[in-house]
C-alpha atoms as a PDB file:
ATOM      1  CA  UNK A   1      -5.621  -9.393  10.345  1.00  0.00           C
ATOM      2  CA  UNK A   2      -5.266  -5.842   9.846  1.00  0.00           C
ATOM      3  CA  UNK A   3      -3.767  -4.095   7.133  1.00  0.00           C
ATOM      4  CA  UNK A   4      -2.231  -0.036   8.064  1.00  0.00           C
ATOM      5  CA  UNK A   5      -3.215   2.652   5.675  1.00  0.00           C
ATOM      6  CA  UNK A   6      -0.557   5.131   6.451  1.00  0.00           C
ATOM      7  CA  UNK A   7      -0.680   7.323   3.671  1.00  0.00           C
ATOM      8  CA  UNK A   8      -3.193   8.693   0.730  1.00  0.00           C
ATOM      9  CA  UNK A   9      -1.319   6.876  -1.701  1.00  0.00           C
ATOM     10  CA  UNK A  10      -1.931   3.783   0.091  1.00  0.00           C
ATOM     11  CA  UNK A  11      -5.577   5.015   0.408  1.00  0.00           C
ATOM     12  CA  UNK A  12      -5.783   5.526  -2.908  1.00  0.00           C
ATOM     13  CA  UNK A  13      -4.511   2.707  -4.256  1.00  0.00           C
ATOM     14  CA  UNK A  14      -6.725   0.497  -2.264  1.00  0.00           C
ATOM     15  CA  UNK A  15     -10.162   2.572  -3.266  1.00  0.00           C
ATOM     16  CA  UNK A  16      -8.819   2.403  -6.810  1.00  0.00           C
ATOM     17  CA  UNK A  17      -8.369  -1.444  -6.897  1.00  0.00           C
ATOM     18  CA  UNK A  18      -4.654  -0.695  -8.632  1.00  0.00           C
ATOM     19  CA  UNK A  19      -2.838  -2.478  -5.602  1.00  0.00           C
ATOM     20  CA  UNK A  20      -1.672  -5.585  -6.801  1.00  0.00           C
ATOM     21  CA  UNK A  21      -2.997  -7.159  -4.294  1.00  0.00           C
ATOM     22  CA  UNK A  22      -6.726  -5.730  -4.465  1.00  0.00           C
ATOM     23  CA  UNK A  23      -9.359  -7.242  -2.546  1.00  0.00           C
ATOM     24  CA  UNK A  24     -12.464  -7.523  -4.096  1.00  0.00           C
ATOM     25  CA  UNK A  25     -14.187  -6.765  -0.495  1.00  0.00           C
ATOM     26  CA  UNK A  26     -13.025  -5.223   2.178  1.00  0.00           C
ATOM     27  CA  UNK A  27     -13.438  -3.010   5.101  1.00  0.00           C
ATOM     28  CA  UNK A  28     -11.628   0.215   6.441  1.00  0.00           C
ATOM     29  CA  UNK A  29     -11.911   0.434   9.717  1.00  0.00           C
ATOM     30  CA  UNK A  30     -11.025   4.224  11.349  1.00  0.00           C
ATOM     31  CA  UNK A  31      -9.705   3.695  14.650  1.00  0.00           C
ATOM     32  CA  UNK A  32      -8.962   6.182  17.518  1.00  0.00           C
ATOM     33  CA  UNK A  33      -6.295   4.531  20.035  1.00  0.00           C
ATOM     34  CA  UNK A  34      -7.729   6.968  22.614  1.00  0.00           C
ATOM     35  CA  UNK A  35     -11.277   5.896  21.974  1.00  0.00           C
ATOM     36  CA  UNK A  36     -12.860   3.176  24.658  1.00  0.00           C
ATOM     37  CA  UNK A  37     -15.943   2.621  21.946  1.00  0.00           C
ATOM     38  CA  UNK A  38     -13.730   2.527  18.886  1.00  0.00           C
ATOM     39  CA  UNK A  39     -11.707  -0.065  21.211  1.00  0.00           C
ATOM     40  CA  UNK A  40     -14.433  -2.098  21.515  1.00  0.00           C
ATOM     41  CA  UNK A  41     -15.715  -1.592  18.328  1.00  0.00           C
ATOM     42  CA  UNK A  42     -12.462  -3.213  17.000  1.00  0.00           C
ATOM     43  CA  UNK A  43     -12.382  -6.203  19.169  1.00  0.00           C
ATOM     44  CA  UNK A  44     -15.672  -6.949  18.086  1.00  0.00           C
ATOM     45  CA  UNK A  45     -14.664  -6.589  14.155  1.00  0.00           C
ATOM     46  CA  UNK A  46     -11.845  -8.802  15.578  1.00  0.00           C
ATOM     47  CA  UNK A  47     -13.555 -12.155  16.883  1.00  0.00           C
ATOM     48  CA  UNK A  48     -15.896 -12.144  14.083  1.00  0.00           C
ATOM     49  CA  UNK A  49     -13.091 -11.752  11.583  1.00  0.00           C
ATOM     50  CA  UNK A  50     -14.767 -12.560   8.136  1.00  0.00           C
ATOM     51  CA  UNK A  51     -12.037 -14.472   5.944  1.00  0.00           C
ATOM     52  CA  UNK A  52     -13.830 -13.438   2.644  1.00  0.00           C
ATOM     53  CA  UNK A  53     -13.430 -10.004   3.613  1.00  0.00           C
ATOM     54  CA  UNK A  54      -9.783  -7.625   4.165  1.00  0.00           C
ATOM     55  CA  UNK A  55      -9.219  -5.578   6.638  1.00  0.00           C
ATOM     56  CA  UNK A  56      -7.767  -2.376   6.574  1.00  0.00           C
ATOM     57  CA  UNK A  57      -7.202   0.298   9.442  1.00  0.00           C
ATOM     58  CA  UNK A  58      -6.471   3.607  10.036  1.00  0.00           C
ATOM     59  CA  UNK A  59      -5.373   5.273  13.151  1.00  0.00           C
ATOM     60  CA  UNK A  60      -6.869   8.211  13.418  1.00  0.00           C
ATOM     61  CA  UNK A  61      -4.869  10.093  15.648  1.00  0.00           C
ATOM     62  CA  UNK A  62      -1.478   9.119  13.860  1.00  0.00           C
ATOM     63  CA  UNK A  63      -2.999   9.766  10.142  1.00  0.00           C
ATOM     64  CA  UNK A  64      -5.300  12.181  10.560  1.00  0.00           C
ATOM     65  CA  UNK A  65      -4.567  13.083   7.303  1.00  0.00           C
ATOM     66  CA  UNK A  66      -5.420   9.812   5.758  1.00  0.00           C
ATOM     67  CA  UNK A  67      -8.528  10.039   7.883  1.00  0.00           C
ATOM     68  CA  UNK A  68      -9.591  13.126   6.821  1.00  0.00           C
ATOM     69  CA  UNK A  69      -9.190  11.586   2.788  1.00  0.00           C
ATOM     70  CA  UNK A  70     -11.659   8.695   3.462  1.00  0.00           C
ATOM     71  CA  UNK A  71     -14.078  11.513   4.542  1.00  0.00           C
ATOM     72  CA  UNK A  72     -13.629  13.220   1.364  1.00  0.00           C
ATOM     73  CA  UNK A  73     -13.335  10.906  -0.951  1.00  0.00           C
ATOM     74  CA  UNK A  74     -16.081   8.700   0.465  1.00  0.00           C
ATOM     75  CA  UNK A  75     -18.370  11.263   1.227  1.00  0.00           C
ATOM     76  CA  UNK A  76     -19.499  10.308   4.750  1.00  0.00           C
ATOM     77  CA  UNK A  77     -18.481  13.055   7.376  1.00  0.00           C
ATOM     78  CA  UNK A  78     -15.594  12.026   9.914  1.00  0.00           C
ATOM     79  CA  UNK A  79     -17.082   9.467  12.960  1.00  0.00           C
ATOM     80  CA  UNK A  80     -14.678   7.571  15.250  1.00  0.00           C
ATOM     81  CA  UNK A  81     -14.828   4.601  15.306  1.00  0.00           C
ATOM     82  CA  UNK A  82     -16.015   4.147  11.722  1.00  0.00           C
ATOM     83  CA  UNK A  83     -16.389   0.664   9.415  1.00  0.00           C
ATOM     84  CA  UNK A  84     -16.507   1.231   5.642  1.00  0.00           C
ATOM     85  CA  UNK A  85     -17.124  -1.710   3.688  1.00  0.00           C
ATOM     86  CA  UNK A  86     -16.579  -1.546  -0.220  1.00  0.00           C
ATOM     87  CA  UNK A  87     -16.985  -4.035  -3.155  1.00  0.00           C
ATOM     88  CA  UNK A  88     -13.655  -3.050  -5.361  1.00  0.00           C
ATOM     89  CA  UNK A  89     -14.294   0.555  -5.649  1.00  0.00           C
ATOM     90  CA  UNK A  90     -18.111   0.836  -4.336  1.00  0.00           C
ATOM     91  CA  UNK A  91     -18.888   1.756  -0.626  1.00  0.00           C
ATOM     92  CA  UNK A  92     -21.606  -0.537  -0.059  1.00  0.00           C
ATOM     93  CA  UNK A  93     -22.391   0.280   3.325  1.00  0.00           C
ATOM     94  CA  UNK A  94     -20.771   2.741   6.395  1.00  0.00           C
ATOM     95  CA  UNK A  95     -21.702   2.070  10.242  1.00  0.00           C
ATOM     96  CA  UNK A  96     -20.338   4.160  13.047  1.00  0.00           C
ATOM     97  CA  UNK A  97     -19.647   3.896  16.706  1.00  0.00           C
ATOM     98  CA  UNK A  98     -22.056   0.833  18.364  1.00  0.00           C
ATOM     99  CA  UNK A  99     -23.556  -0.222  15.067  1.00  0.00           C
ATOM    100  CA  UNK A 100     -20.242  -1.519  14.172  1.00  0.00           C
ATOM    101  CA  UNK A 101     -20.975  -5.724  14.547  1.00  0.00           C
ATOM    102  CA  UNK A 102     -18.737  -8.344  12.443  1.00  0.00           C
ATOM    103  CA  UNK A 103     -22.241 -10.577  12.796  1.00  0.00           C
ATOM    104  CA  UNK A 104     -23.977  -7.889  10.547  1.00  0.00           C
ATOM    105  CA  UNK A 105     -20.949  -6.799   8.217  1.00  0.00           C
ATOM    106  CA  UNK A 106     -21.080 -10.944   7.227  1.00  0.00           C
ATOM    107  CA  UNK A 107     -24.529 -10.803   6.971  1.00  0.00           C
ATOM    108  CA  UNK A 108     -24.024  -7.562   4.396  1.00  0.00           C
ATOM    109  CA  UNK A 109     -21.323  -9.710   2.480  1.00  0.00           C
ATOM    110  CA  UNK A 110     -23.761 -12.894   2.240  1.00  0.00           C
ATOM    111  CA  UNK A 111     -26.328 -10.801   0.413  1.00  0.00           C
ATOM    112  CA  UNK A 112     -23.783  -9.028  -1.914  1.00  0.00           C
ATOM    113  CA  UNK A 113     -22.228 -12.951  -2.505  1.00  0.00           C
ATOM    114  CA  UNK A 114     -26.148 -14.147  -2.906  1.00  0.00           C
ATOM    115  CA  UNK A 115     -27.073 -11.048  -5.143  1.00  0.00           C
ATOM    116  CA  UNK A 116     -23.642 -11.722  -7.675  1.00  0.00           C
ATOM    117  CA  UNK A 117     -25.456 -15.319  -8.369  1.00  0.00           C
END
């Protein structure tokens, strides 16, 4: 399910769309391994895995630096766990900590879907 971003040029290259394999949506998830809520956080992103959707993650304690780019680039200061979902190279929406629920990231995706029609 989940995709590493382990550098900024993979980073890049996925909030660019210039992977060859761009997804037209898909989330980043940034993930602390020493976290109990970012954890859980994930497990829920997990069972509700949304197949019209890829998933990317970053470990924030092994790429901080990577971590620290989303922030910048993004905007949005620095909250573990964090969910970023984008449409190609628009954010669309950023939830944090307990907010994070696959139930309402689908939910999010059905309107863009709906909206594109």
């Amino acid at each position: 399910m989940w995709h590493n971003i382990e550098s900024a040029s993979a980073l890049n290259s996925i909030l660019s769309g210039s992977a060859e394999d761009s997804p037209r949506l898909f989330l980043i998830f940034k993930h602390s391994t020493r976290c109990s809520i970012s954890s859980m956080a994930k497990s829920r992103v997990e069972k509700g895995q949304d197949d019209r959707i890829s998933y990317y993650l970053i470990d924030v304690i092994g790429n901080r630096e990577v971590s620290n780019l989303l922030a910048e680039l993004s905007g949005v200061r620095h909250e573990s766990p964090q969910a970023f979902l984008y449409q190609g190279s628009n954010l669309i929406e950023v939830t944090s900590h307990m907010a994070i629920r696959s139930g309402e990231i689908s939910t999010h995706v059905d309107s863009l879907i709906q909206n594109q029609t």
